[in-house]
Every structure is written in structure tokens, then in C-alpha cells.
Protein backbone atom coordinates (compact mmCIF):
# COMPACT_ATOMS: atom_id res chain seq x y z
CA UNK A 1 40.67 130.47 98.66
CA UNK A 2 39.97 127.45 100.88
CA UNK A 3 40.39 127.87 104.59
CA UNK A 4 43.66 125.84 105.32
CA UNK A 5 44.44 126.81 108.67
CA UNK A 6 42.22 125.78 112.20
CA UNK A 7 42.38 127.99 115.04
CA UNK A 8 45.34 127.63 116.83
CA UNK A 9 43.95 125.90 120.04
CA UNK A 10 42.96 123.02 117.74
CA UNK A 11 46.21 121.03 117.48
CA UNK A 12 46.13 120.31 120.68
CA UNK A 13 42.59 118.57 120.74
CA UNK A 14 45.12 116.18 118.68
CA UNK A 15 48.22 116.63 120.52
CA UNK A 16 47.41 116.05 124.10
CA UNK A 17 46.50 112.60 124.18
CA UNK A 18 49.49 111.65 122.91
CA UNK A 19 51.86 113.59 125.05
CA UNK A 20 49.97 111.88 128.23
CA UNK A 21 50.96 108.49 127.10
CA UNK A 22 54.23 109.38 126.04
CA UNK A 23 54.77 111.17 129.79
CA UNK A 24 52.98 107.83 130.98
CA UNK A 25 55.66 105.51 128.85
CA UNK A 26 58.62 107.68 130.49
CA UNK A 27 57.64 107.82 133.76
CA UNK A 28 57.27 103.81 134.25
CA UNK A 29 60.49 103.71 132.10
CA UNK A 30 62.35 105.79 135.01
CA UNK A 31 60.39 104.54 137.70
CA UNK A 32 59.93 100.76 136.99
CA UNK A 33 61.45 99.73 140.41
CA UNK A 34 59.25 102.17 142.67
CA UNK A 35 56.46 101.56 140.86
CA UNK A 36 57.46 97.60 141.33
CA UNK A 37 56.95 98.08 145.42
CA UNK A 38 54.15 100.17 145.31
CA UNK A 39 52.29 97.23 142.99
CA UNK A 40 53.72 94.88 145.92
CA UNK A 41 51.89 97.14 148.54
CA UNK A 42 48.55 96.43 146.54
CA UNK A 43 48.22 99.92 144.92
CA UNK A 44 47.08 99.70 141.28
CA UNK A 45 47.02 103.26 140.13
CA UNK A 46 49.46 105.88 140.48
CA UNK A 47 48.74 109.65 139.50
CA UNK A 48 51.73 111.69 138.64
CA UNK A 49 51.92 115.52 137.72
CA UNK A 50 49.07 117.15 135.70
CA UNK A 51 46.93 114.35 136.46
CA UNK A 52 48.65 111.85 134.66
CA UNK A 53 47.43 108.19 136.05
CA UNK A 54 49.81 104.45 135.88
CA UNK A 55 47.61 101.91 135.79
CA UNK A 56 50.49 99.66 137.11
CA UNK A 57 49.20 96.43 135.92
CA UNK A 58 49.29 97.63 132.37
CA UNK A 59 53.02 97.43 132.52
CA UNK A 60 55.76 95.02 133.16
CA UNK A 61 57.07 96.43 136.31
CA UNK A 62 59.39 93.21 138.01
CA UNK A 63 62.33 94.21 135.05
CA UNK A 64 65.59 95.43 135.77
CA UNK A 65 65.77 99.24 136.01
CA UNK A 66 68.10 98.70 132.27
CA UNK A 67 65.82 96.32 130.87
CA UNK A 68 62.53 98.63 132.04
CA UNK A 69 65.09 101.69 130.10
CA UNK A 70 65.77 99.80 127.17
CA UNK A 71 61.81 98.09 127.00
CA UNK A 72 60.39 101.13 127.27
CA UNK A 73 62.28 103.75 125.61
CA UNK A 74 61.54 101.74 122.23
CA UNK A 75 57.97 101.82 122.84
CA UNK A 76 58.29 105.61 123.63
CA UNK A 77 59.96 105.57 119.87
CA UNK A 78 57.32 103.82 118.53
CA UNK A 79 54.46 105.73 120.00
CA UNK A 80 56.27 109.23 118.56
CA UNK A 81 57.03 107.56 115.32
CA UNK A 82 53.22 106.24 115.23
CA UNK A 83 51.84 109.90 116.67
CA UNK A 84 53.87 111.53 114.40
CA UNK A 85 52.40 110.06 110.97
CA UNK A 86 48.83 110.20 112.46
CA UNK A 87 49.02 113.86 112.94
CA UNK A 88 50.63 114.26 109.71
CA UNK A 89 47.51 111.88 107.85
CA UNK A 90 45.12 114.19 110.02
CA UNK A 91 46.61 117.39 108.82
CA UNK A 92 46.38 116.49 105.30
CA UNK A 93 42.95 114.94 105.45
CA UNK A 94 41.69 118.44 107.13
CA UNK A 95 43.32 120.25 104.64
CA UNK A 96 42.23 118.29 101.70
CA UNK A 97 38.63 118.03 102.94
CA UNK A 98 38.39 121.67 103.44
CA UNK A 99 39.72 122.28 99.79
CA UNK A 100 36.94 119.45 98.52
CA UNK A 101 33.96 120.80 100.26
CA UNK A 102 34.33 124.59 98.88
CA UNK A 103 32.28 125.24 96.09
């Protein structure tokens, strides 16, 4: 019988990069106008909890705060949509790799 399952550590070696950028997309989403000030003062990064940085110029910050809501909640939809189908592609390729390389 092929080995289907990975240890169970392993998922998030695929996981966590994507949860960063989705904390990233909803913390400029909810914080568009402070984050606006701050890029006024001349600071370019921000680091939020667990070590999460903003690179502030990567994102349209001078929105209103419904606009920034609006903008960036659909890019949060994509990204989980988009995250969401990779991890399903990388499941099945692991799975169907596994089953092709037993003898």
C-alpha cells in the first residue's frame, strides 16, 4: 500500500506562508489610515504580531478606510480562493507521486 499520508507537521511547511499574507492583506485592510500617517512620517516597514512585516509601499494606503475594506477584502478572497486550489494541486500531486514511485 502506498504511503498517502505526510507527517502531520508537514502541511504547514505549505500552510504558513499563506496565512502570513493573508494576516498581512487584513491588517492593511483594517489599518489603511494608520498605516497612511506612519508612511507620511517616513517609516516604510511595519511589523505586527508574530513577526508579521507591512512593507507599506507595497500597498495603496491614501484610500478611504471603505474603499481600503472593500479593495482589500477581495484580494484577501482571491488569495484564499488561489491558496486554496494550490494546496489542493499539491496534495494530489504528493499523493499521486507517492503511488507512481512504489514499485
Amino acid at each position: 500500500m502506498p504511503r498517502t499520508h505526510v507527517d502531520d507537521n508537514t502541511w504547514r511547511e505549505w500552510v504558513d506562508p499563506y496565512i502570513v499574507d493573508s494576516k498581512r492583506l487584513i491588517t492593511v485592510c483594517r489599518n489603511n489610515l494608520r498605516f497612511k500617517q506612519l508612511e507620511d512620517l517616513d517609516v516604510d516597514l511595519v511589523e505586527g504580531k508574530d513577526g508579521i512585516q507591512i512593507q507599506l509601499a507595497e500597498f495603496e494606503l491614501d484610500i478611504h478606510w471603505r474603499e481600503a475594506l472593500s479593495k482589500y477584502a477581495e484580494q484577501h478572497e482571491s488569495h484564499c480562493t488561489a491558496s486554496h486550489r494550490q494546496f489542493s494541486n499539491e496534495q494530489n500531486g504528493t499523493i499521486c507521486s507517492t503511488v507512481k514511485d512504489q514499485p
